[in-house]
Protein backbone atom coordinates (compact mmCIF):
# COMPACT_ATOMS: atom_id res chain seq x y z
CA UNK A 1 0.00 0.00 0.00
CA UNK A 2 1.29 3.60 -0.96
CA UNK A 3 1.99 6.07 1.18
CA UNK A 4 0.10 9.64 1.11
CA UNK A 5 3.44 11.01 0.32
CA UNK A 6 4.26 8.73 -2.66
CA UNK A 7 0.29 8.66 -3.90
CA UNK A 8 1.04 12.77 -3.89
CA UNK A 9 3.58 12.16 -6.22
CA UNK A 10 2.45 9.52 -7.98
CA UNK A 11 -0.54 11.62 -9.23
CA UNK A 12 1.01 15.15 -9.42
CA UNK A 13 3.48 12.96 -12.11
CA UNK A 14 0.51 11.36 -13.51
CA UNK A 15 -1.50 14.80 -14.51
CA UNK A 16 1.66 16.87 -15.72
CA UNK A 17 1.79 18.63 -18.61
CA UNK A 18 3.65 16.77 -20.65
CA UNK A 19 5.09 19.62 -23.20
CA UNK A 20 5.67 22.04 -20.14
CA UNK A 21 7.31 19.05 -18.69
CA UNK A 22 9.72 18.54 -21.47
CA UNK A 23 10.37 22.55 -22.09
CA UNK A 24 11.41 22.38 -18.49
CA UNK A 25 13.81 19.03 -19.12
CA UNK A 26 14.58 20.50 -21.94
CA UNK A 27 16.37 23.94 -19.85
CA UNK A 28 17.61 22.03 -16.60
CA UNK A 29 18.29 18.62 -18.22
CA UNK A 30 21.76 20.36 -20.04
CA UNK A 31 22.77 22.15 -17.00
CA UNK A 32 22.25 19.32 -14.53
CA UNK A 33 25.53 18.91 -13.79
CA UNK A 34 26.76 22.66 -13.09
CA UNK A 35 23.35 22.52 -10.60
CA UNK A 36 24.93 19.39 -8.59
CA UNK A 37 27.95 21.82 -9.16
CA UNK A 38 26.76 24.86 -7.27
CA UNK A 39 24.92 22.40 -4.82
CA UNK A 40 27.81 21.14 -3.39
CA UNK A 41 30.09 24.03 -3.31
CA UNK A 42 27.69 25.16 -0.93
CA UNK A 43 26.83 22.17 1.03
CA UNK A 44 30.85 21.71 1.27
CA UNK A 45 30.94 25.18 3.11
CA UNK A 46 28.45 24.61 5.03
CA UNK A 47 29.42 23.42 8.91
CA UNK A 48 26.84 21.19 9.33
CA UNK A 49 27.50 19.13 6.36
CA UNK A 50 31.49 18.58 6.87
CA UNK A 51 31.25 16.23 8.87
CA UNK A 52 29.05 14.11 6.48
CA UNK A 53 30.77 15.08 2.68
CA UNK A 54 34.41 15.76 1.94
CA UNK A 55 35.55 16.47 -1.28
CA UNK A 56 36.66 12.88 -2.59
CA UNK A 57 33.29 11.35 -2.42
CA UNK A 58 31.37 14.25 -3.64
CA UNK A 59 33.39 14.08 -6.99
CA UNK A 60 33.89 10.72 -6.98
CA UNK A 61 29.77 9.67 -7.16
CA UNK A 62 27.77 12.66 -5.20
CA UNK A 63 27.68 15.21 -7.97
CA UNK A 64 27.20 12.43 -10.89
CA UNK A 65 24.60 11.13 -8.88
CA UNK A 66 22.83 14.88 -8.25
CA UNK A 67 22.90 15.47 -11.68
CA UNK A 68 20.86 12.27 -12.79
CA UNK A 69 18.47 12.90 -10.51
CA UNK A 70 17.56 15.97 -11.08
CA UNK A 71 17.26 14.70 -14.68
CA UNK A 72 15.44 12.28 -13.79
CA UNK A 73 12.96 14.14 -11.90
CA UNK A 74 11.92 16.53 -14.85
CA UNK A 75 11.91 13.25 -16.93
CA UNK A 76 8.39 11.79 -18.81
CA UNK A 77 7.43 8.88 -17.04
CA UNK A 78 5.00 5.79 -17.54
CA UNK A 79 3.08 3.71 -14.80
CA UNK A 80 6.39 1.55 -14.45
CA UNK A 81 8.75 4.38 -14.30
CA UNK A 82 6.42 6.37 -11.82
CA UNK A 83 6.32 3.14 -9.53
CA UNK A 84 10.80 2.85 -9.94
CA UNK A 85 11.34 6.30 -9.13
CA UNK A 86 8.61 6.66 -5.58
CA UNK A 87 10.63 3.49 -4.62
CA UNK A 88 14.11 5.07 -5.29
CA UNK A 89 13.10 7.79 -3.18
CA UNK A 90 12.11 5.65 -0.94
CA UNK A 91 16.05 4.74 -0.66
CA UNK A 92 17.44 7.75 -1.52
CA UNK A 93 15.36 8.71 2.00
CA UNK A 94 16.70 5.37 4.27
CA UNK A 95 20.10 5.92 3.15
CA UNK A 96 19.91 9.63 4.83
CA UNK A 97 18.53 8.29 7.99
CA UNK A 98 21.34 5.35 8.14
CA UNK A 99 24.26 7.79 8.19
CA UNK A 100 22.20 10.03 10.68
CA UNK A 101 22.42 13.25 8.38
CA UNK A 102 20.45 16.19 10.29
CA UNK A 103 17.17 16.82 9.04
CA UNK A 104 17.55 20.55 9.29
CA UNK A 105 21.15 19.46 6.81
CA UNK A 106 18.64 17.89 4.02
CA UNK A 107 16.08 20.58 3.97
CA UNK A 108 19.01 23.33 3.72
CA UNK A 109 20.12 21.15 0.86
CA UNK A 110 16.84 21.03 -1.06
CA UNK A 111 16.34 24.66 -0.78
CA UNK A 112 19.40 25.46 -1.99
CA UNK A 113 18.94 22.33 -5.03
CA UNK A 114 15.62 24.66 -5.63
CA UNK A 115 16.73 27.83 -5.92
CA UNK A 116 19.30 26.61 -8.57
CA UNK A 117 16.83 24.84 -10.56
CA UNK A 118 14.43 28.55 -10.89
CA UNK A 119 17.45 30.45 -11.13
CA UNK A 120 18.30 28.09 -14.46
CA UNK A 121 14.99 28.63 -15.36
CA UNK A 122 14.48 32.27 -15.06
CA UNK A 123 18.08 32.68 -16.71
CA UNK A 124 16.23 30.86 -20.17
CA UNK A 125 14.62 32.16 -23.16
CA UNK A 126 11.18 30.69 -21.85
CA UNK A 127 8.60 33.08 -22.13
CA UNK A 128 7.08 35.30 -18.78
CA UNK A 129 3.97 33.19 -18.20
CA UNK A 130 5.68 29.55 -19.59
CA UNK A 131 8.38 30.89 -16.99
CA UNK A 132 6.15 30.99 -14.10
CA UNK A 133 4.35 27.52 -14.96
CA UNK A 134 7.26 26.51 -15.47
CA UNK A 135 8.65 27.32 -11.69
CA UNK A 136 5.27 26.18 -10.40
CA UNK A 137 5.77 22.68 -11.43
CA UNK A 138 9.40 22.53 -10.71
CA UNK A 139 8.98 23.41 -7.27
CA UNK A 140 5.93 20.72 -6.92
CA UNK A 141 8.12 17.84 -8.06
CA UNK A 142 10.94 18.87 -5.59
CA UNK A 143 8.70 18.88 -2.80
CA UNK A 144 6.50 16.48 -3.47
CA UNK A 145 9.74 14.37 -4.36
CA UNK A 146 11.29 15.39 -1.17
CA UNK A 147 8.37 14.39 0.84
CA UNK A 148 8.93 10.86 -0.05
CA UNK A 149 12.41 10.72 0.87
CA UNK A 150 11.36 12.73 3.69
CA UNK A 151 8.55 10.15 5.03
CA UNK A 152 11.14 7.67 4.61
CA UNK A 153 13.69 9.12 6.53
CA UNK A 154 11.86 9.70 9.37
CA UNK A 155 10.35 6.14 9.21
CA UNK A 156 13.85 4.81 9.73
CA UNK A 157 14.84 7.57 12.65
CA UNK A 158 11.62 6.48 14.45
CA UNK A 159 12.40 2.75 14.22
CA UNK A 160 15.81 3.34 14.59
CA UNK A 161 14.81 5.48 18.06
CA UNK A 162 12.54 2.72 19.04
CA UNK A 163 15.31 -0.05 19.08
CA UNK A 164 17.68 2.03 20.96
CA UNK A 165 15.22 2.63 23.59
CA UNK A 166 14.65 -1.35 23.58
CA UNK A 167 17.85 -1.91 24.12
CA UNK A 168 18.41 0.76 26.48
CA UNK A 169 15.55 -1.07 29.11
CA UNK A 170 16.61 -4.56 28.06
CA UNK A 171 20.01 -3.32 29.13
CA UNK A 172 18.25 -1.48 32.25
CA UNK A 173 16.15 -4.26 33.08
CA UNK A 174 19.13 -7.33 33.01
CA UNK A 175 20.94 -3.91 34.94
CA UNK A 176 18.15 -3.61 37.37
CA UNK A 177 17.97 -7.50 37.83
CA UNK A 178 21.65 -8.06 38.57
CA UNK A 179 21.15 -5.20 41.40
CA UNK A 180 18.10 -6.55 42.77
CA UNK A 181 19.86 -9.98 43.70
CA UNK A 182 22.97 -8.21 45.09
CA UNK A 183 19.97 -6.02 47.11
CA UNK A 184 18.84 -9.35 48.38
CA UNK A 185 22.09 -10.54 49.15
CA UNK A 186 22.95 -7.76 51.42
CA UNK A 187 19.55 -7.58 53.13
CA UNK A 188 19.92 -11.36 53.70
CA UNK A 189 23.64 -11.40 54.70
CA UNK A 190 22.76 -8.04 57.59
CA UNK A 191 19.96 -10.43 58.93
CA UNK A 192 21.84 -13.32 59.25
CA UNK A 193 24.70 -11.46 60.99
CA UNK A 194 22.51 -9.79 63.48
CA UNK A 195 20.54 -13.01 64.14
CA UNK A 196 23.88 -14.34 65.37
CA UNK A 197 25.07 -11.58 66.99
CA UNK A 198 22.18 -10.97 69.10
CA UNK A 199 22.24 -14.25 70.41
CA UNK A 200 25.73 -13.87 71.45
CA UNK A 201 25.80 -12.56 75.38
CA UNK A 202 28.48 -11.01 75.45
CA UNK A 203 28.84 -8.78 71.62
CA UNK A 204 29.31 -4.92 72.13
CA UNK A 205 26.61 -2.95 70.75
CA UNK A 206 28.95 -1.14 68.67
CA UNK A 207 29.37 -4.06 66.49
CA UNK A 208 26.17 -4.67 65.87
CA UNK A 209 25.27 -2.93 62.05
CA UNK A 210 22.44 -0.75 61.62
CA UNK A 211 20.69 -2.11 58.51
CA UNK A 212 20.91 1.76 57.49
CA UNK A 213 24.19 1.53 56.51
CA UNK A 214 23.92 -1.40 54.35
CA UNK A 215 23.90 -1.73 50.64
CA UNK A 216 20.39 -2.27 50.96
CA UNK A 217 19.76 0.75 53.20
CA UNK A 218 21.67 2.81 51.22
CA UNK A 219 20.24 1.88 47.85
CA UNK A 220 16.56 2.49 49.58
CA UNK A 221 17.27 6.02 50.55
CA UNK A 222 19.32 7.04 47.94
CA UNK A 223 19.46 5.57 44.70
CA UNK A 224 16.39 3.90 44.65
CA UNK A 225 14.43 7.06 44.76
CA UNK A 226 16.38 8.28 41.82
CA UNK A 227 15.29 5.21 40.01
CA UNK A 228 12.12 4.99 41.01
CA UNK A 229 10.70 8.57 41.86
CA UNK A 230 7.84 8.70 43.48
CA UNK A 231 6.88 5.20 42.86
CA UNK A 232 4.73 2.95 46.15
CA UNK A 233 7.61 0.14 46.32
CA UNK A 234 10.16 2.53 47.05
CA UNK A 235 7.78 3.87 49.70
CA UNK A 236 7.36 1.11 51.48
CA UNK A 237 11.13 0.06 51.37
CA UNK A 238 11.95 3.17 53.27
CA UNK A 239 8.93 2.65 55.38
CA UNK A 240 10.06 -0.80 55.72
CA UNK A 241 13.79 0.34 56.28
CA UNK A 242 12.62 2.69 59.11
CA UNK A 243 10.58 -0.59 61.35
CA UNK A 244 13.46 -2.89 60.77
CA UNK A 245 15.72 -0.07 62.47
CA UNK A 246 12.96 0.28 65.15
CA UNK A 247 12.75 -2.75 66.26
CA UNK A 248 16.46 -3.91 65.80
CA UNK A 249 17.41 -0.73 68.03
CA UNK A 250 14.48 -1.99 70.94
CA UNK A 251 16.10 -5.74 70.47
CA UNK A 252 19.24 -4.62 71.45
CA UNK A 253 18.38 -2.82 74.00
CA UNK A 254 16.28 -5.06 75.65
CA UNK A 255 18.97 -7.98 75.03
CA UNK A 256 20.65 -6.19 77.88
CA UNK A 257 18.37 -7.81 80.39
CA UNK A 258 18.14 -11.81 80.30
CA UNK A 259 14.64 -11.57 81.38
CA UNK A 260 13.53 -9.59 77.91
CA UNK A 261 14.12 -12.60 75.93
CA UNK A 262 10.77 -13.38 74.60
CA UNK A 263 10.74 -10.08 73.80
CA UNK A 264 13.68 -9.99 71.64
CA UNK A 265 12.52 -13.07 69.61
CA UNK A 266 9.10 -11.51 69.03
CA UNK A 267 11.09 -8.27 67.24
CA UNK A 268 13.46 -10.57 65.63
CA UNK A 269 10.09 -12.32 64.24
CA UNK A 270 8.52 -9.13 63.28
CA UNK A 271 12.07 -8.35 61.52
CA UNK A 272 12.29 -11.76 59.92
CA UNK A 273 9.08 -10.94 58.61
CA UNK A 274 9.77 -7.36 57.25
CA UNK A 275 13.01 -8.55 55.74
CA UNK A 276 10.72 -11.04 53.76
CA UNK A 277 8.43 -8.18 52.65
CA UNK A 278 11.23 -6.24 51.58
CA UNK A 279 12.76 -8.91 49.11
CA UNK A 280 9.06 -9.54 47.53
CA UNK A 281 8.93 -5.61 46.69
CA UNK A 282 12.66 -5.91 45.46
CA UNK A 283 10.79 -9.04 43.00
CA UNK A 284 8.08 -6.49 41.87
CA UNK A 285 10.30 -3.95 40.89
CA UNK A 286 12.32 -6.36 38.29
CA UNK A 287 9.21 -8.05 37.06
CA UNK A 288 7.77 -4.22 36.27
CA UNK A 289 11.20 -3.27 34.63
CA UNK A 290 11.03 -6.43 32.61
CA UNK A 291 7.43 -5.78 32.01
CA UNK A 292 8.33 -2.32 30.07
CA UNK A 293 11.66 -3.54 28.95
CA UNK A 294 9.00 -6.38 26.80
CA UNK A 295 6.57 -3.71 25.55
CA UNK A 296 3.83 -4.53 28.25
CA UNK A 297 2.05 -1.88 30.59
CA UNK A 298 3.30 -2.96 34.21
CA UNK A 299 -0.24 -3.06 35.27
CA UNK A 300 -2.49 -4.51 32.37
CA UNK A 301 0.30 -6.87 30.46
């Protein structure tokens, strides 16, 4: 199925007239060359386009391949010749977008391609009112010509935008993955090493870490809201964060009396059960990143 863009063209070509068409092939056809010429002694100066031309190339196959296009474009065409040329603009178009040439570089390009194809027209013999016909229709080709390419070009920009952005949460969600099992791994390690050191009689308090100074603790109040702004799971990690400290900081003090034990097991329970919580939020948070990183809305799949 045709594009608008390319059914534009395809029927601005098709209703043409054909003798203004070849008066105007006829002028521009001859001095094709000096256009492509003038086209690229301009582009060449130009800042944004050094980094994309250098001399070599364009006389090696740039300005050779501006000058049959431009004689191609003022060329009479049939239905198979219409259908060849939309599809080599289709190319012409791609290849822009592949090597990542500025759109604002392209449209200072065609202007500059149409101002040198009136100014060989005005500089003919061609009558006043052929003239401005003339200028009319040479301008519609080049835009509507243009507007394939451009369709094109952008066609390959936005896919080539989406794929980078694919990539970029794949790589953020195998990222985010690898980070949520060293998470774990630090939350689990702190519990384990309290669990034995509050059971020990005889540990100094000082020794005893503060899960707020973990990797885990750390990531919650720092990074992860950087990551996640805003969001409930980092919420409740903090919130989480904050009881664990609560009741770690009671435990320890009430280790200090013997009697308090069944005390101290019920806040190492609660903990236990917090620390739990905690890694089941760490879970949702991958599963959402690799939820987006597929495509899917995090909620509805």
């Amino acid at each position: 199925m045709k594009s608008e863009s390319a059914e534009a063209l395809t029927a601005l070509i098709c209703s043409v007239d054909n003798d203004l068409l070849k008066r105007i092939s006829a002028i521009v056809s001859p001095k094709a060359r000096m256009i492509a010429d003038r086209f690229y002694d301009v582009m060449l100066h130009s800042d944004a386009s050094k980094q994309f031309l250098n001399h070599a190339i364009v006389e090696e196959r740039l300005k050779a391949a501006m000058a049959e296009w431009t004689i191609q474009l003022f060329e009479h065409k049939d239905e198979n010749d219409i259908e060849v040329f939309v599809q080599r603009q289709y190319f012409i178009g791609d290849r822009h977008a592949r090597i990542n040439i500025p759109f604002h570089v392209l449209q200072a390009g065609i202007a500059e391609l149409k101002r040198d194809i009136f100014r060989t027209l005005a500089d003919s013999r061609i009558d006043r009112r052929a003239l401005t016909e003339a200028i009319i229709l040479a301008g519609e080709l080049v835009d509507h010509t243009t507007s394939v390419m451009n369709q094109a070009y952008f066609s390959d920009m936005v896919n080539d935008a989406r794929e980078q952005q694919a990539l970029k949460l794949h790589s953020m969600g195998l990222d985010l993955a690898l980070q949520t099992e060293s998470l774990r791994a630090s939350l689990y390690d702190w519990h384990r090493s309290v669990l034995y050191l509050l059971l020990q009689e005889n540990t100094p308090e000082a020794q005893i870490p503060s899960i707020s100074k973990t990797h885990f603790g750390l990531w919650v109040h720092h990074k992860g809201e950087l990551l996640f702004p805003g969001t409930r799971e980092i919420s409740t990690l903090r919130a989480i964060v904050q009881d664990i400290s609560e009741y770690f900081e009671t435990a320890v003090q009430l280790r200090k009396d013997p009697g308090n034990n069944e005390e101290v097991f019920s806040h190492l329970s609660r903990i236990d059960k917090l620390v739990t919580e905690a890694t089941e939020i760490l879970s949702s948070i991958t599963e959402r990143t690799m939820a987006l990183e597929s495509g899917k809305d995090a909620l509805t799949k």
